[in-house]
Protein backbone atom coordinates (compact mmCIF):
# COMPACT_ATOMS: atom_id res chain seq x y z
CA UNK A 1 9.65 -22.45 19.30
CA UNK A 2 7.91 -25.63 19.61
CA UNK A 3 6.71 -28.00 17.13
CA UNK A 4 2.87 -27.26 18.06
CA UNK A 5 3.36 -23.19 16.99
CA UNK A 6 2.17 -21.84 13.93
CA UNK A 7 4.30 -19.59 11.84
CA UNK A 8 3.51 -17.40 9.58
CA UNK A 9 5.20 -20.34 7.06
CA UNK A 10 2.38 -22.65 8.15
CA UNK A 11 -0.45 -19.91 7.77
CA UNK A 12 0.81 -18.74 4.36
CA UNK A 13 0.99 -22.15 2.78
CA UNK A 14 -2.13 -22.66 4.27
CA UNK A 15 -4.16 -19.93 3.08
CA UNK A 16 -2.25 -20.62 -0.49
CA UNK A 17 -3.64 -24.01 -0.81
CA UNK A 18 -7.27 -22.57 0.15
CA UNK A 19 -7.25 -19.65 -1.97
CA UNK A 20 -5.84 -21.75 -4.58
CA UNK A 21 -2.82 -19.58 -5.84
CA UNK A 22 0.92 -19.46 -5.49
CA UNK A 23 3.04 -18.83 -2.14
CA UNK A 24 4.60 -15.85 -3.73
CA UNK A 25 0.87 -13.96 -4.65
CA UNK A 26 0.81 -13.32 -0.92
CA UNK A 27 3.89 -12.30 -0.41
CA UNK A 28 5.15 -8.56 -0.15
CA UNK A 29 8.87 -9.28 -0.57
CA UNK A 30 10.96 -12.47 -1.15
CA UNK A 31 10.87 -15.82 0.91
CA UNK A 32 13.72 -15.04 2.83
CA UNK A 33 12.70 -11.68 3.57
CA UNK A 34 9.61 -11.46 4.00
CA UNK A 35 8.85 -11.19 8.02
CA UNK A 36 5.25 -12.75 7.67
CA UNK A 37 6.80 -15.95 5.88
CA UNK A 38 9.06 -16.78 8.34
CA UNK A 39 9.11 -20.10 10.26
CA UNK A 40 10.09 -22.74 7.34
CA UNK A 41 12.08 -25.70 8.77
CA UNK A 42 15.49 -24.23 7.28
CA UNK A 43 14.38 -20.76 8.99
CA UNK A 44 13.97 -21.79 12.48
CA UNK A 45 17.31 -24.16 12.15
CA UNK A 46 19.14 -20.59 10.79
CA UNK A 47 17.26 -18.75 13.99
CA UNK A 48 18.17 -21.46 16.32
CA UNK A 49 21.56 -21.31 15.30
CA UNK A 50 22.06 -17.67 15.77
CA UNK A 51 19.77 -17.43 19.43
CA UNK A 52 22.41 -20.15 19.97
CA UNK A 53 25.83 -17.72 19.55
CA UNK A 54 23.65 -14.77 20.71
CA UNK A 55 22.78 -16.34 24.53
CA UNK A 56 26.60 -18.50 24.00
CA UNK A 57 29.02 -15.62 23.51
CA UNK A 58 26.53 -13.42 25.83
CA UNK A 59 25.52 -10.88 23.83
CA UNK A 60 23.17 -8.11 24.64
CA UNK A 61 21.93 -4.74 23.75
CA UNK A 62 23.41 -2.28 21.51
CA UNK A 63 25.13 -4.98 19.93
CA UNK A 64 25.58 -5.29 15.81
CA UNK A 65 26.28 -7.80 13.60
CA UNK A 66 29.47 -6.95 12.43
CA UNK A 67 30.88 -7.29 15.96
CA UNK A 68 29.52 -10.57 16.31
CA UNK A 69 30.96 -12.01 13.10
CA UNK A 70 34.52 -10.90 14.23
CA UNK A 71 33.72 -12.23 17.70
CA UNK A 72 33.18 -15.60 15.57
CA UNK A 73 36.03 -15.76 13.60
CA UNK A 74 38.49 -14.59 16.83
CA UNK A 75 37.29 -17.40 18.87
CA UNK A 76 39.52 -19.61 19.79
CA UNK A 77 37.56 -22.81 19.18
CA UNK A 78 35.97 -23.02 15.85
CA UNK A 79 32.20 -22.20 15.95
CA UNK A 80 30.62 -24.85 14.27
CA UNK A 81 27.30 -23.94 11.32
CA UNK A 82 24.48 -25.88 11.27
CA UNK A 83 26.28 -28.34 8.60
CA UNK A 84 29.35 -28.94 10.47
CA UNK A 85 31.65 -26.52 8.90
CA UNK A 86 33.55 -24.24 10.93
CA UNK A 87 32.23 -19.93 10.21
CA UNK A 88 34.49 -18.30 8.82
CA UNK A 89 35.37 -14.57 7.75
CA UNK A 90 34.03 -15.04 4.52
CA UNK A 91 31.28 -13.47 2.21
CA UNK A 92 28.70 -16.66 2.52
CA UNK A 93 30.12 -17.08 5.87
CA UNK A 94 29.02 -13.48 6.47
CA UNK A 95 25.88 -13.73 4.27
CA UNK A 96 24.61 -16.71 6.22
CA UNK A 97 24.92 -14.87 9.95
CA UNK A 98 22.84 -11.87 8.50
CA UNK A 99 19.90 -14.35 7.22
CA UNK A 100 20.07 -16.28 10.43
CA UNK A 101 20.19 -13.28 12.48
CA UNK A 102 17.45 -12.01 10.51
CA UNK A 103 15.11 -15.37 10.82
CA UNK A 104 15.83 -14.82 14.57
CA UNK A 105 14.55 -11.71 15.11
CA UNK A 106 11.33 -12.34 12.74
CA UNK A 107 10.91 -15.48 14.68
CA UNK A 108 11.44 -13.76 18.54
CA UNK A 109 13.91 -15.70 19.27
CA UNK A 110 16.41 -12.97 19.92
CA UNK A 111 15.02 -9.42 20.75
CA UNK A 112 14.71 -6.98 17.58
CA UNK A 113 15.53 -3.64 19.52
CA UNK A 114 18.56 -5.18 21.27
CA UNK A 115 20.91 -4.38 17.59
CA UNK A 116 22.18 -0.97 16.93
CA UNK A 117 22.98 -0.11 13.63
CA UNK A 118 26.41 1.93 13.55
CA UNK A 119 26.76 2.06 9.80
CA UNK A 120 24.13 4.74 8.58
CA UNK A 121 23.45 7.95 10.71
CA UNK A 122 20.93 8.61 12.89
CA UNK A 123 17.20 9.20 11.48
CA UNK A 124 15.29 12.43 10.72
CA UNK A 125 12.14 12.44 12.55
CA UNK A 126 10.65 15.20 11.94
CA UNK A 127 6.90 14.02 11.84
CA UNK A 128 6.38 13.91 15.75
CA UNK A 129 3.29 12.10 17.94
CA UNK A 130 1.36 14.67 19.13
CA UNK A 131 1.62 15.91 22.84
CA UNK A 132 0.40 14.47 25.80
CA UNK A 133 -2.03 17.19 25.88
CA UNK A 134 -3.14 17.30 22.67
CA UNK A 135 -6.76 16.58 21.93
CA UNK A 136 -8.53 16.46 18.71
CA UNK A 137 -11.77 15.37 19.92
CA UNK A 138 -13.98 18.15 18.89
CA UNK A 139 -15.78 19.54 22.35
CA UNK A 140 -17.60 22.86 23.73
CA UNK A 141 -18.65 24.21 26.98
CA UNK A 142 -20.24 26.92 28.04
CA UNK A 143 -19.97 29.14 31.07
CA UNK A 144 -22.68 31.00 32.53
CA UNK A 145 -21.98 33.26 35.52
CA UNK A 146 -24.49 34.35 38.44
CA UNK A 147 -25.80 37.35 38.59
CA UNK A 148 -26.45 39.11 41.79
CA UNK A 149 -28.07 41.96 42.27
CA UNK A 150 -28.26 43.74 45.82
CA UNK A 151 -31.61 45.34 47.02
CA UNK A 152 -32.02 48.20 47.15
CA UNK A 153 -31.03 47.96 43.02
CA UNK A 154 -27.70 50.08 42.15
CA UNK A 155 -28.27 52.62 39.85
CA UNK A 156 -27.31 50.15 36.19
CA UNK A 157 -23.86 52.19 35.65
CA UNK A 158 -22.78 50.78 38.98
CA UNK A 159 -23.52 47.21 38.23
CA UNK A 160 -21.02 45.35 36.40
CA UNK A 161 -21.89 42.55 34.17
CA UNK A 162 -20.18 39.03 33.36
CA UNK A 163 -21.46 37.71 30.38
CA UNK A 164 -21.27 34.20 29.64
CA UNK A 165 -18.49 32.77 27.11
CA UNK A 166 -18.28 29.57 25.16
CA UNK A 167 -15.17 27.80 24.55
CA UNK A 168 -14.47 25.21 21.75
CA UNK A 169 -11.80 22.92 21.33
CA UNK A 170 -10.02 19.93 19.27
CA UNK A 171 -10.29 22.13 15.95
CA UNK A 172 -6.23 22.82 16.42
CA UNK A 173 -3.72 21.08 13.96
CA UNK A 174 -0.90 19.14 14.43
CA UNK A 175 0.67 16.72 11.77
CA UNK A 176 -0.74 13.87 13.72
CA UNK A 177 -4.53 15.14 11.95
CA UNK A 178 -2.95 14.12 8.64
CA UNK A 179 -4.74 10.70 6.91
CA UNK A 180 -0.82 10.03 5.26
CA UNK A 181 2.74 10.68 6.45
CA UNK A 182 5.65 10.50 4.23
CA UNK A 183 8.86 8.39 5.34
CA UNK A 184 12.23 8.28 2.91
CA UNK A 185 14.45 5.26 2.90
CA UNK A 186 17.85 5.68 1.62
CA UNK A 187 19.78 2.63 1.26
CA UNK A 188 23.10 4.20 0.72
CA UNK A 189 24.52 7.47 2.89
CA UNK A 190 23.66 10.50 1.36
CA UNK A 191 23.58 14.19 2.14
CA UNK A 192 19.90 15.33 3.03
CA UNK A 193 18.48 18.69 2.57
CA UNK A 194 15.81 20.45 4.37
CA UNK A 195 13.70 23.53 3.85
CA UNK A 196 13.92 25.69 6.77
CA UNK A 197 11.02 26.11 8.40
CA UNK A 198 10.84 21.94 9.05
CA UNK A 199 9.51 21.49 5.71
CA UNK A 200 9.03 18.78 4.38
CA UNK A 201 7.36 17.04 7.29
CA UNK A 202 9.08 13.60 6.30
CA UNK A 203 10.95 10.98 8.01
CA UNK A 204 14.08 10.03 6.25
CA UNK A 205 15.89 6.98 7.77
């Protein structure tokens, strides 16, 4: 990141000073953790520091955070923080490589997608994108066939008839017609229960 880019740091302090009110009334969550604030000098240094290991020790995707912190503290020469101390398999040791990993990914310096998360199970996704086919652009057409009529006329019972037929589509539902869709997130690992039938149409991650 250079020193010409604008974060969202820059833009929120900004638009704080014009609007005249405090950093925090335009923030959703915290400063740390809010994605749209990111970009403060101590950010980038945290996100610089973490692209650092992640290109360093050659990590790639499906990787996850707690096999890069034992990676850290297994390797044989100490790897230095941004202050000079050595990491170390500690809590703020460990605290401090989630926040910079974090800034990193907020900032694009390392690719969000590439982690896996191998802690919590895999999501319920039971509200779907509709189909490739699926249209819900309202539409009608109309077919109207020939009719042909030899001479010398048939007597009218021998003459068979093909009326014309209309055909209307995108009136058919699918969740996707729905202004809202629901999605639970559950911080610690619980048991889930469904109605059968797919009901309700939630999301639960």
């Amino acid at each position: 990141m250079t020193a010409t880019t604008q974060t969202g740091y820059d833009r929120i302090k900004a638009l704080a000073k014009v609007q005249g009110v405090a950093i925090p009334d335009l923030l959703a969550l915290s400063r740390s953790n809010d994605p749209f604030f990111a970009g403060s000098p101590a950010s980038q240094r945290d996100a610089e520091w973490f692209a650092g290991v992640w290109d360093n020790f050659g990590f790639t995707a499906g990787a996850h955070l707690r096999r890069i912190h034992y990676r850290l503290v297994s390797n044989d020469e100490p790897v230095l923080l941004p202050g000079g101390d050595a990491y170390q398999n500690t809590i703020r040791h460990w605290q401090y490589l989630t926040q910079a990993a974090k800034q990193a990914r907020y900032l694009g310096l390392v690719d969000a997608t590439a982690f896996e998360d191998h802690r919590n199970p895999d999501p319920h996704l039971l509200v779907e994108p509709p189909p490739a086919w699926y249209d819900d652009e309202p539409d009608a057409s109309v077919y109207v066939p020939e009719w042909l009529l030899s001479i010398p006329i048939e007597p009218i019972r021998e003459v068979a008839f093909e009326f014309p037929a209309a055909e209307v589509s995108g009136y058919s539902y699918h969740a996707h017609n729905q202004p809202y869709h629901i999605e639970l997130l559950v911080e610690k690992r619980v048991r889930l229960f469904f109605y059968d039938g797919g009901l309700p149409k939630i999301n639960t991650l």
